[in-house]
Protein backbone atom coordinates (compact mmCIF):
# COMPACT_ATOMS: atom_id res chain seq x y z
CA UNK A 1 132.12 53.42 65.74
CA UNK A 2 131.92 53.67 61.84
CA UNK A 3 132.56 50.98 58.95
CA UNK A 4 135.36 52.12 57.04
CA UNK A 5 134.13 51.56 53.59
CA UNK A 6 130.38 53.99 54.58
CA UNK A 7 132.71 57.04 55.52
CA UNK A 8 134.22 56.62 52.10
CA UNK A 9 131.14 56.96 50.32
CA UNK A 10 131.60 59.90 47.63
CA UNK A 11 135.16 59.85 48.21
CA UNK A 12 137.51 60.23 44.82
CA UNK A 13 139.77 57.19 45.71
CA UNK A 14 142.72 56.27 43.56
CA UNK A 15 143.70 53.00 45.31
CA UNK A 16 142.44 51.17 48.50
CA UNK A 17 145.03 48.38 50.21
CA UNK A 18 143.70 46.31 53.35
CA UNK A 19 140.08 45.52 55.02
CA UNK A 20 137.56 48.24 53.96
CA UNK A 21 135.25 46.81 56.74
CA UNK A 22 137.10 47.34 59.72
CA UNK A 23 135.46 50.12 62.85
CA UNK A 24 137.09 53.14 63.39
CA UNK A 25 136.95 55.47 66.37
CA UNK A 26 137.60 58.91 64.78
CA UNK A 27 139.13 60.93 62.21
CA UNK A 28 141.86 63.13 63.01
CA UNK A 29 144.64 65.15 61.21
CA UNK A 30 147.11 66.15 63.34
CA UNK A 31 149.50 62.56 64.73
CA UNK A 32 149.01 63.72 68.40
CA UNK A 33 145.52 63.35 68.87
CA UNK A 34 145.55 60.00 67.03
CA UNK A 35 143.84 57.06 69.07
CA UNK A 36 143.40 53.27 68.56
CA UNK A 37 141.40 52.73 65.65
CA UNK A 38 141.81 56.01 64.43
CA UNK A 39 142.15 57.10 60.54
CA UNK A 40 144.63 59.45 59.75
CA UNK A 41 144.62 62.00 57.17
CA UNK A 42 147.52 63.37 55.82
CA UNK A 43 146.71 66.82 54.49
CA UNK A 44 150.02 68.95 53.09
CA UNK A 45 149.67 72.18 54.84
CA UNK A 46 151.10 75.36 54.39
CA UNK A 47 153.69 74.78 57.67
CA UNK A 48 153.84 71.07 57.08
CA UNK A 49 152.67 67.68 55.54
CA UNK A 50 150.62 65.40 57.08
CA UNK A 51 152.72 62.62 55.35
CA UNK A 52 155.60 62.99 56.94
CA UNK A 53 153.65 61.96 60.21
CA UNK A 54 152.12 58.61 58.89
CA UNK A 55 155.10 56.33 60.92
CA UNK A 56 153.96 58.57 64.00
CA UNK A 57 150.15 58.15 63.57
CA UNK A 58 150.45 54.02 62.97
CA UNK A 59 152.72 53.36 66.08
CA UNK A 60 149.97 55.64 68.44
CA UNK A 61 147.02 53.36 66.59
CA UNK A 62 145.62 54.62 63.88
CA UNK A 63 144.53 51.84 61.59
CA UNK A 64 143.64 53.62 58.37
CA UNK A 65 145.72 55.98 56.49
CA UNK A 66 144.38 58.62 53.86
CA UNK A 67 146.81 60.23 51.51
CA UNK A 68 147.52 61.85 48.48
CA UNK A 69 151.20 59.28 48.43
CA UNK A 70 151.28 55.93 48.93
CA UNK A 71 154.22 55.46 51.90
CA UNK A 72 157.19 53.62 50.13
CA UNK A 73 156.50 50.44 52.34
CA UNK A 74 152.71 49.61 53.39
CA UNK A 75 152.56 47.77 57.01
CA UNK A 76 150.25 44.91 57.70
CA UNK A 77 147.17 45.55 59.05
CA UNK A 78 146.95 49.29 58.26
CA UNK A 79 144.27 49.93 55.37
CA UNK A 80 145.67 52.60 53.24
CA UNK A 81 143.43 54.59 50.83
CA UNK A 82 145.29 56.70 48.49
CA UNK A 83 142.80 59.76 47.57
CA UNK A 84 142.48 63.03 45.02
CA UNK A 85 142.56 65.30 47.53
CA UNK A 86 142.78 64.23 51.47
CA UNK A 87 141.64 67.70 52.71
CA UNK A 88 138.47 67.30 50.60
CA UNK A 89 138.28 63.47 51.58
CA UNK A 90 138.48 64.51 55.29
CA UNK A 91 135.41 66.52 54.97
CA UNK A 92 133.46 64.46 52.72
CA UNK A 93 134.59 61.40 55.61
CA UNK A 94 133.74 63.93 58.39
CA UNK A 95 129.90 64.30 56.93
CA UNK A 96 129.34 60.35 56.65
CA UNK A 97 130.79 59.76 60.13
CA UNK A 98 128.57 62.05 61.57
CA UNK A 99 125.17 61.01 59.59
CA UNK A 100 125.72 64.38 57.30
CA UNK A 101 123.85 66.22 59.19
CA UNK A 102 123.73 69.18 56.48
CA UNK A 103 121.78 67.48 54.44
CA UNK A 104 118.86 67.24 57.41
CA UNK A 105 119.10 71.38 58.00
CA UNK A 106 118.86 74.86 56.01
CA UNK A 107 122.92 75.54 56.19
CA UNK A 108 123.79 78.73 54.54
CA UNK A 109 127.17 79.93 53.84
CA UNK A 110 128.29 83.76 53.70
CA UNK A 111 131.93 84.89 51.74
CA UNK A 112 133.56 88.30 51.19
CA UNK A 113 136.03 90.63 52.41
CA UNK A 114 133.95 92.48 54.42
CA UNK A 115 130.53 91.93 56.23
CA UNK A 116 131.01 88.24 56.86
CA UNK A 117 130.30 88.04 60.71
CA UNK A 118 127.69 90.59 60.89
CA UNK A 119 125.46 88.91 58.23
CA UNK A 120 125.87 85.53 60.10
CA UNK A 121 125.31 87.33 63.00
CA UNK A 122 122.13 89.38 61.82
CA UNK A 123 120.84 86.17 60.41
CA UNK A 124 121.15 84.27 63.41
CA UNK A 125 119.59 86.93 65.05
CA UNK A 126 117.00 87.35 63.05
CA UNK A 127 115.72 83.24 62.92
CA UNK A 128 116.06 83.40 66.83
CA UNK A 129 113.75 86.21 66.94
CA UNK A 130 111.46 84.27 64.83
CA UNK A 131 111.05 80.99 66.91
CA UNK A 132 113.87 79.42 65.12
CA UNK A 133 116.37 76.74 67.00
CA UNK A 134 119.40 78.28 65.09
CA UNK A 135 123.39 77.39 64.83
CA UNK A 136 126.12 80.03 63.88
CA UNK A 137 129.83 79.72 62.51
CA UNK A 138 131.83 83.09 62.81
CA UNK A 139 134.90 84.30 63.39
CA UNK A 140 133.41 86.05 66.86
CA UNK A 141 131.87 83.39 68.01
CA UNK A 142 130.23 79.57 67.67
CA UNK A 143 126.63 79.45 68.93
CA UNK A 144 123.69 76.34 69.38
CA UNK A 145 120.89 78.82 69.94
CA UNK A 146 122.01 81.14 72.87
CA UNK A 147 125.00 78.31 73.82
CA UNK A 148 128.31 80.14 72.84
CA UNK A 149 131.10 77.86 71.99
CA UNK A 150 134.46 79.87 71.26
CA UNK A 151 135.77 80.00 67.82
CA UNK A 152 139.62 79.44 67.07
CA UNK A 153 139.08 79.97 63.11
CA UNK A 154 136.91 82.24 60.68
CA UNK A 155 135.77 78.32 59.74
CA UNK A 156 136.85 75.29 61.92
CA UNK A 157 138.91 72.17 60.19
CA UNK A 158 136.21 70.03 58.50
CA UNK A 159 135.79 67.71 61.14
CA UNK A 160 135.21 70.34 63.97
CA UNK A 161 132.27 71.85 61.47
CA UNK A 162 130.66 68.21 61.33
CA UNK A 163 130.88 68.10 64.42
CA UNK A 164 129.16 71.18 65.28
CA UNK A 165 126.46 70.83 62.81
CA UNK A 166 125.82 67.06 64.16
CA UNK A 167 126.06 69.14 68.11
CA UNK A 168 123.61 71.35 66.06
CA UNK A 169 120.89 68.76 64.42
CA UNK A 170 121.16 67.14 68.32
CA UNK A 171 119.93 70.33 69.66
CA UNK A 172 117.03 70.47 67.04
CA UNK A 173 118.50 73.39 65.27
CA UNK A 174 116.71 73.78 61.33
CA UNK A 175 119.21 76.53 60.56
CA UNK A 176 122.76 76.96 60.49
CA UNK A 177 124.66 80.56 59.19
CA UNK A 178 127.92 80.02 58.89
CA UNK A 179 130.95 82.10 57.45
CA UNK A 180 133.41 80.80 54.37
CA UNK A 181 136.66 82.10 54.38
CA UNK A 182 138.69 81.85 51.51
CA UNK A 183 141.56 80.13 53.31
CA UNK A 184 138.52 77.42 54.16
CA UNK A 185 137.28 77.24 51.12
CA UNK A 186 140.54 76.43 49.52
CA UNK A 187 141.62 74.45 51.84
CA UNK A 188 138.08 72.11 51.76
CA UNK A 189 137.27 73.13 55.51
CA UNK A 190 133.92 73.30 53.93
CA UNK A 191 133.87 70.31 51.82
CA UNK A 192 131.26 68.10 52.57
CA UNK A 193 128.53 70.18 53.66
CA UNK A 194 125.46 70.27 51.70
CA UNK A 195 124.34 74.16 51.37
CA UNK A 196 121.38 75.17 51.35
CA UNK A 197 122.44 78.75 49.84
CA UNK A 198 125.64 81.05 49.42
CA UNK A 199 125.94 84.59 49.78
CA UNK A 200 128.62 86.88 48.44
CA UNK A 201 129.19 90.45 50.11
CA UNK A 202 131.81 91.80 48.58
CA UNK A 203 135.22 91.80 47.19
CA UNK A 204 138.62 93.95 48.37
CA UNK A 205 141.94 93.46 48.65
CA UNK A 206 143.28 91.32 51.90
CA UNK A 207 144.84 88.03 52.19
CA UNK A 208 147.11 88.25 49.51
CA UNK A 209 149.56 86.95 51.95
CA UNK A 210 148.43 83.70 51.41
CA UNK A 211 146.68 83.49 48.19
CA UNK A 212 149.68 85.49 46.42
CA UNK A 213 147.29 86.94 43.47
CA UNK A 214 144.07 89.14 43.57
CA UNK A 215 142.69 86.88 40.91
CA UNK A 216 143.79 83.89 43.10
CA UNK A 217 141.64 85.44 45.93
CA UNK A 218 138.78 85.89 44.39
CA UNK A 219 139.04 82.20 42.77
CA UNK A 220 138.81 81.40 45.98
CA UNK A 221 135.74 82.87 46.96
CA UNK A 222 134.14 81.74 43.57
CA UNK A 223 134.96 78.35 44.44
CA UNK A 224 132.20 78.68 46.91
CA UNK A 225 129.34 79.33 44.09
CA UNK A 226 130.70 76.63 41.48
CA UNK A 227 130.41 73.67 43.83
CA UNK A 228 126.61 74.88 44.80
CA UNK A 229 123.80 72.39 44.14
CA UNK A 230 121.07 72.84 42.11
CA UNK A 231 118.52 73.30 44.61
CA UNK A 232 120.68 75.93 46.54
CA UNK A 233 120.42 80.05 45.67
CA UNK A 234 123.68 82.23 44.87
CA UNK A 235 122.83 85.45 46.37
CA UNK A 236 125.35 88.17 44.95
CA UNK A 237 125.98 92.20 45.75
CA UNK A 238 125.00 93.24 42.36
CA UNK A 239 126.97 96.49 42.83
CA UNK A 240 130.33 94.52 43.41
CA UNK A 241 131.48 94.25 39.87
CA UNK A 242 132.83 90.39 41.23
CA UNK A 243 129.30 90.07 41.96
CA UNK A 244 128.02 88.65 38.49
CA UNK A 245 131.56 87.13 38.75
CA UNK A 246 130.75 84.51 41.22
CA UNK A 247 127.39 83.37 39.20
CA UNK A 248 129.33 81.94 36.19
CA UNK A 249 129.30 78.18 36.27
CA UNK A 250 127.04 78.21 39.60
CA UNK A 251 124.04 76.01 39.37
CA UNK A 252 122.29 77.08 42.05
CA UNK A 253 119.26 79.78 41.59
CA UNK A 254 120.82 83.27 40.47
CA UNK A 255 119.51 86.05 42.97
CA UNK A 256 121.12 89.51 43.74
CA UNK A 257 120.95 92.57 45.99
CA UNK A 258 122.28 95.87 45.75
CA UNK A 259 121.47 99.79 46.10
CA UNK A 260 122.61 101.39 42.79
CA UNK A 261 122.31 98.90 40.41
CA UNK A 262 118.84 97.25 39.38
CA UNK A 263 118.40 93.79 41.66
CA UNK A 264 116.38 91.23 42.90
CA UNK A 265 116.76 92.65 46.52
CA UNK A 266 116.83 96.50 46.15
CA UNK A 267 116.69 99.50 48.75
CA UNK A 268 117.74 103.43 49.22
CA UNK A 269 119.36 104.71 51.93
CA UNK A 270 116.94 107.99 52.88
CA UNK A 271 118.97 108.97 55.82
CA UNK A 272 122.30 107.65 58.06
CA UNK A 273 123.58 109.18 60.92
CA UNK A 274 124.79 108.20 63.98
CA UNK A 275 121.58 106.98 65.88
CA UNK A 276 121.04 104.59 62.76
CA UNK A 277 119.97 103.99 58.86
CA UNK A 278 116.80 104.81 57.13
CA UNK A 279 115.78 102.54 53.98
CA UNK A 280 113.42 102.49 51.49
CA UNK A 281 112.06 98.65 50.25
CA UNK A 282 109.67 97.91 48.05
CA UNK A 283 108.07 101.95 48.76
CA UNK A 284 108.48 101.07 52.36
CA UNK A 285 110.52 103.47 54.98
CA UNK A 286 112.22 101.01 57.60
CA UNK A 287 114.53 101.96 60.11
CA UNK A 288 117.32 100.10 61.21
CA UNK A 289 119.89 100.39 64.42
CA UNK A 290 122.45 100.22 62.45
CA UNK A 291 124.81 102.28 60.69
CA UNK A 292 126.75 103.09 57.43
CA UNK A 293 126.48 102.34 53.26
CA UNK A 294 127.80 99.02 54.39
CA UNK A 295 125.73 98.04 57.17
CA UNK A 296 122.49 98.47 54.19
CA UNK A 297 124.10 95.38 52.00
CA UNK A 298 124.21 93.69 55.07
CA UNK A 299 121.19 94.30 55.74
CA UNK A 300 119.76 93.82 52.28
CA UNK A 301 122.15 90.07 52.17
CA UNK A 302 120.20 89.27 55.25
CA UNK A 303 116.76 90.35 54.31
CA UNK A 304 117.09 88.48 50.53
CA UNK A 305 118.42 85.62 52.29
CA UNK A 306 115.52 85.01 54.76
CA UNK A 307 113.45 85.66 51.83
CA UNK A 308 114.84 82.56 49.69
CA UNK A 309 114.92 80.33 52.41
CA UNK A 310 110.60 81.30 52.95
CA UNK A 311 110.26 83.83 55.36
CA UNK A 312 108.08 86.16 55.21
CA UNK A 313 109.36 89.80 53.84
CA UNK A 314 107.52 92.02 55.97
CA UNK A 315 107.97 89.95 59.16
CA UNK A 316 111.75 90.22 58.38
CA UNK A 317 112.09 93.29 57.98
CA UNK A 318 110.15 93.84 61.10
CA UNK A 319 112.29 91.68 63.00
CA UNK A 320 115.97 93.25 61.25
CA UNK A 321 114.59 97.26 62.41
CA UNK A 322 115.30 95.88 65.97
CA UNK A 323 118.56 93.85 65.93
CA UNK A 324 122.17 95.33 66.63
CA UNK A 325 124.78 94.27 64.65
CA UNK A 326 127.80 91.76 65.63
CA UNK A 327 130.17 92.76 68.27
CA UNK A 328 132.98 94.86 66.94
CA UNK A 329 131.53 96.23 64.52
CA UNK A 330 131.09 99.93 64.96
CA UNK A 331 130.14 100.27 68.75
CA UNK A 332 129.27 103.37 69.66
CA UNK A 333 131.05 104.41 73.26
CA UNK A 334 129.97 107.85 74.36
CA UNK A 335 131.16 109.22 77.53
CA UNK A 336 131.77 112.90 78.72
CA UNK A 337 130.49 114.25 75.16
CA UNK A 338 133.10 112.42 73.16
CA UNK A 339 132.13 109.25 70.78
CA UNK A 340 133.97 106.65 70.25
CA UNK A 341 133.87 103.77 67.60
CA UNK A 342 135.24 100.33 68.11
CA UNK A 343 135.39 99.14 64.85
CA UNK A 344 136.82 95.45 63.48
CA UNK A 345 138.08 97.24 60.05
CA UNK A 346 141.46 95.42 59.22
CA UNK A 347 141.18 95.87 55.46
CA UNK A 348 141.78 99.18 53.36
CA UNK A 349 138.22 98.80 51.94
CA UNK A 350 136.47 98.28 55.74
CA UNK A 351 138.61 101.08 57.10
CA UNK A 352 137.27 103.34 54.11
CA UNK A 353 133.67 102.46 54.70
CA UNK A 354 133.97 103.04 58.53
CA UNK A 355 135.79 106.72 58.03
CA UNK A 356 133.40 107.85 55.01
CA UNK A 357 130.24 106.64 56.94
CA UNK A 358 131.50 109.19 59.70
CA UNK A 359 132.36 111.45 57.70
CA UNK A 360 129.21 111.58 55.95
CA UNK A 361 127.75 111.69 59.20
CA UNK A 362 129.42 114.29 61.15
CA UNK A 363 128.88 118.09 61.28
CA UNK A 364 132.63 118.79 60.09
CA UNK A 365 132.83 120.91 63.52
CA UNK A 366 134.63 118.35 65.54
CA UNK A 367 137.80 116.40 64.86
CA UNK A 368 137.81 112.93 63.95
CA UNK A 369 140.59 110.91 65.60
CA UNK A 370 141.40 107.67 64.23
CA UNK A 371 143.94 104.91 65.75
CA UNK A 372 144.92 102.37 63.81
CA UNK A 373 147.40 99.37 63.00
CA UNK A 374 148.11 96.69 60.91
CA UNK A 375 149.02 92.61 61.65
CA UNK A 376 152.30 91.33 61.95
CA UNK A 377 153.43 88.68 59.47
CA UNK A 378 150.24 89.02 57.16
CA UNK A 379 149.97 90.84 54.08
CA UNK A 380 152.41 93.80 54.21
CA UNK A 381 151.29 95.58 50.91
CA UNK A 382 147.80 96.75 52.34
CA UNK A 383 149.82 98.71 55.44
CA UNK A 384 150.82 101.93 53.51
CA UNK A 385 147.17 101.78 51.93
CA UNK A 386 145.80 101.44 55.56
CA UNK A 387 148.04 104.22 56.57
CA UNK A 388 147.02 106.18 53.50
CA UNK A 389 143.19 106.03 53.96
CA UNK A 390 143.41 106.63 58.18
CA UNK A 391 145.33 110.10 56.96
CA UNK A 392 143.14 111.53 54.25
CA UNK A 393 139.89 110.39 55.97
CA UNK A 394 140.55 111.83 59.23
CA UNK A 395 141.90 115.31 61.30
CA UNK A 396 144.55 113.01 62.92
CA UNK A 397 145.56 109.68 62.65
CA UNK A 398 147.60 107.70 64.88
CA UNK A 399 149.36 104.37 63.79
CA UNK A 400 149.90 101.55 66.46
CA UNK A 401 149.99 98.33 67.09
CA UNK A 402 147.69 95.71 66.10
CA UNK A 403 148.71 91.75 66.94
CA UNK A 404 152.61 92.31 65.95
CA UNK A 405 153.20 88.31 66.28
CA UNK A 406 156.60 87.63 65.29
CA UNK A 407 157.44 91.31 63.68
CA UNK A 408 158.82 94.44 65.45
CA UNK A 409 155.78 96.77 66.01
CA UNK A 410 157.69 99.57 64.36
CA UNK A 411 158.74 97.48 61.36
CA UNK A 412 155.58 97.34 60.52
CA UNK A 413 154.42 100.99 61.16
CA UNK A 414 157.58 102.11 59.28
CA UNK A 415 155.52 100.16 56.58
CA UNK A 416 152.52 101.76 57.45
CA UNK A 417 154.11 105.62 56.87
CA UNK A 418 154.86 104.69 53.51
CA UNK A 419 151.61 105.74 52.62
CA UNK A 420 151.47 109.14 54.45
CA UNK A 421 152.57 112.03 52.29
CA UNK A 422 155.05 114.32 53.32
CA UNK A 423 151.94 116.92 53.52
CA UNK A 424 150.20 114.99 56.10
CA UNK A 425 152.94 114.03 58.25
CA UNK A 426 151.79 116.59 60.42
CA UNK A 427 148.56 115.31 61.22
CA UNK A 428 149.82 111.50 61.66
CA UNK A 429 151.13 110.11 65.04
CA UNK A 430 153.33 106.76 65.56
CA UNK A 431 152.74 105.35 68.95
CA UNK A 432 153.43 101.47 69.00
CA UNK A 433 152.04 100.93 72.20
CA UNK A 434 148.29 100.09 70.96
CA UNK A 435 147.04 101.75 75.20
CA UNK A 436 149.15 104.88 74.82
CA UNK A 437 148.04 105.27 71.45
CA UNK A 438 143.92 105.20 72.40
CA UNK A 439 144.98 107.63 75.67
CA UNK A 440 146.83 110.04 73.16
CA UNK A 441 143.74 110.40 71.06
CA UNK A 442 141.22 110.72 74.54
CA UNK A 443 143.87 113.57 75.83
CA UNK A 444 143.56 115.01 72.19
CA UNK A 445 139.91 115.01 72.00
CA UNK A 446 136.88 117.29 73.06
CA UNK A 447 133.35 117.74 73.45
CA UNK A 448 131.83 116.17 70.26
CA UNK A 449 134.45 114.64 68.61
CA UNK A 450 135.04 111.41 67.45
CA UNK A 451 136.74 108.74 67.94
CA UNK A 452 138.01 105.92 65.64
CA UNK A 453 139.84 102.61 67.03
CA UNK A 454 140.06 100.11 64.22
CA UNK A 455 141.58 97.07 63.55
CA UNK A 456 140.77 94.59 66.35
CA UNK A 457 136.91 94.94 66.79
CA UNK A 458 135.72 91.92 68.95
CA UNK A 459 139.11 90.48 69.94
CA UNK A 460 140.06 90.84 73.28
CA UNK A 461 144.08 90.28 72.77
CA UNK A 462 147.15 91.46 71.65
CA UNK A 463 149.33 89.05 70.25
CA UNK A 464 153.07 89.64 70.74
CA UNK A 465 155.64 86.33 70.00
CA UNK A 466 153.28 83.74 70.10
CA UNK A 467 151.79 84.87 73.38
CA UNK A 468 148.08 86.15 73.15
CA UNK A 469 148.36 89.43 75.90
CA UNK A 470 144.48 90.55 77.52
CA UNK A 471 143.46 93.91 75.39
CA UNK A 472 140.12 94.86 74.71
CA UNK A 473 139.93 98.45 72.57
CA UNK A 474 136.12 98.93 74.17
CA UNK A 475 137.48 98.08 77.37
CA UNK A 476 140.64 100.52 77.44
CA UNK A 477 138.24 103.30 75.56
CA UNK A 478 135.65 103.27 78.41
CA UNK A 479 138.24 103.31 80.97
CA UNK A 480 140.21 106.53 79.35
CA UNK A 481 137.83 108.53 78.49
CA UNK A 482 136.03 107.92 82.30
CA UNK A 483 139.31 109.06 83.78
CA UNK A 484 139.66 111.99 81.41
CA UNK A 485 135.99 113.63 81.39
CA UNK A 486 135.87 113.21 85.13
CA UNK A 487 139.19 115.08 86.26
């Protein structure tokens, strides 16, 4: 157990009522996981407010209550610290209870629209291949070295990530790579950690759902880079014009990468097909598994942040020419002559980078098939540009489901046509079952084409009114286009 006045250290308090020194067991949140000697937050959310749960949290236990509002009448015995913020006092409380353990490893923070998990997941990689004990945060997956621990969240609440990192430290880990959402970021998921270094990949329209405005969104993200430390770097995509964006009012060391415009971290893409990406750093040709425009900033974010944290350049690029990229992210599937990519793009600007990295592949001989859908009850204004893109980048497209939740499937692909022109109705199929949809395009397709299923990547469910249903794209793919090259 904790002293309640050390967890409060560096906390922005407004008023304190009752005995600062009295132990607590735990910090929670949410009133039903409240124990004896617990301290409560109560964070307003988006759904609801933690204040209207404070009566519920005291009579369960919980001796100490954070919050933004003093309650109208304060009980006896119940220290009650009125704060700033209490989703930023939960994580700064979170670090102290668990010996802020960030501050005792390298922890390194990605952002962006797109390119978040396979960054992580490259640099993970990579310090694993180099003798590193190593911790990841990403949306696919939570890892202590090779231990996966499932993730619920592109970033856990702020006392799950302390956690972790503390589970982390435990396990001898120097290095942690972890992704920042913007939801996380704004919400202080994050707050607390000390970071060692921030990298920004890019910048496209998604989540406007929540945030509202694009300039909100990128806020966001830039909220990242303004709370750096001095000793930490700010690496940037110089070719994002947000890029330079992100470095005003950031203390940290300025440091950039990019392909077209002039950067600390530079490189040319000599040749990209299929079987993977040729680059030119520093007059050196390295080859590279992986694939795509975009897959060479990842690779470049990776390389220039290994670089600041005092690796060696050579060894890492020696290390990155053998490492796959995160799951979901264009996997390759060929069977029977036909190719199919699984591909995680849910955003207009991933979807574009997937179908012109194909396209600038491909021999223009064989059709490219591309199935895709958009979420249920998340930003609707991105469906018709979804729609849109799938269309003009492909020989047919075929809109489905992807996660409905709470909306009718073909609500939200009546959304989704929208953004198909009259012209290229022809070429466009609706199927909302997301199965029939990926057997359509295998019965469609020969020798040598391609296929495109985007949207859902690494996830392995559908989710239809509340209920998370088994579907895996790679899994359904495999199993179609077995049945259909063999009879």
């Amino acid at each position: 157990m904790k002293v309640l006045k050390d967890i409060l250290y560096k906390v922005s308090l407004i008023s304190t009522t009752g005995d600062m020194e009295m132990r607590i067991q735990n910090i929670v949140f949410d009133s039903r996981k409240v124990v004896e000697r617990s301290v409560f937050v109560a964070v307003p959310g988006t759904q609801v407010d933690g204040h209207d749960f404070i009566e519920v949290a005291i009579e369960k236990g919980a001796t100490v209550i954070i919050c933004e509002k003093l309650p109208e009448q304060l009980k006896d015995r119940i220290a009650y610290i009125q704060v700033v913020s209490s989703a930023k006092a939960m994580g700064i409380m979170a670090a102290n209870y668990f010996d802020n353990p960030s501050e005792k490893m390298k922890v390194v923070a990605v952002t962006g629209t797109n390119g978040k998990t396979t960054t992580v997941t490259l640099l993970h990689q990579l310090f694993m291949e180099m003798g590193y004990s190593v911790g990841l945060l990403s949306t696919v997956e939570n890892k202590i070295n090779s231990e996966v621990i499932p993730a619920t969240h592109t970033t856990p609440d702020s006392v799950s990530v302390q956690a972790l990192l503390r589970q982390m430290l435990d396990a001898g880990c120097t290095h942690c790579f972890m992704e920042a959402s913007s939801h996380a970021i704004v919400q202080e998921r994050i707050a607390g950690l000390k970071m060692a270094g921030a990298v920004f990949t890019n910048i496209s329209h998604d989540h406007l759902d929540y945030h509202k405005t694009f300039d909100e969104y990128i806020k966001a993200k830039k909220k990242l880079f303004d709370e750096l430390p001095k000793d930490a770097f700010a690496l940037v995509n110089a070719d994002d014009k947000r890029g330079m964006v992100m470095l005003q009012n950031c203390k940290g060391a300025h440091q950039t990468f990019g392909l077209k415009t002039p950067a600390d971290f530079k490189a040319k893409i000599i040749s990209n097909t299929l079987e993977g990406l040729e680059l030119e750093i520093n007059n050196k040709l390295i080859w590279f598994r992986m694939i795509g425009a975009f897959n060479a900033y990842n690779l470049l974010g990776v390389m220039g942040t290994a670089v600041l944290l005092g690796e060696d350049e050579e060894e890492v690029l020696r290390e990155l020419s053998g490492i796959k990229g995160a799951k979901g992210r264009f996997d390759r599937i060929s069977i029977g002559g036909i190719t199919a990519i699984v591909d995680y793009a849910h955003t207009p600007d991933a979807l574009d980078n997937v179908l012109k990295t194909i396209n600038g592949v491909r021999t223009g001989n064989e059709q490219l098939i591309t199935v895709v859908g958009c979420g249920g009850n998340r930003d609707k204004t991105k469906r018709p540009i979804m729609a849109k893109i799938a269309v003009q980048e492909s020989d047919k497209a075929i809109l489905t489901s992807d996660n409905p939740r709470f909306e009718k499937p073909m609500d939200i692909l009546k959304d989704m046509l929208e953004g198909v022109s009259p012209t290229e109705l022809r070429k466009t199929l609706t199927i909302e079952d997301r199965k029939e949809a990926i057997k359509t395009a295998c019965m469609l397709s020969n020798k040598g084409d391609i296929i495109l299923v985007a949207g859902k990547g690494h996830e392995d469910y559908q989710e239809i009114e509340g209920v998370k249903h088994h579907f895996d794209d790679a899994e359904v793919v495999k199993e179609l286009l077995t049945q259909f090259t063999q009879s």
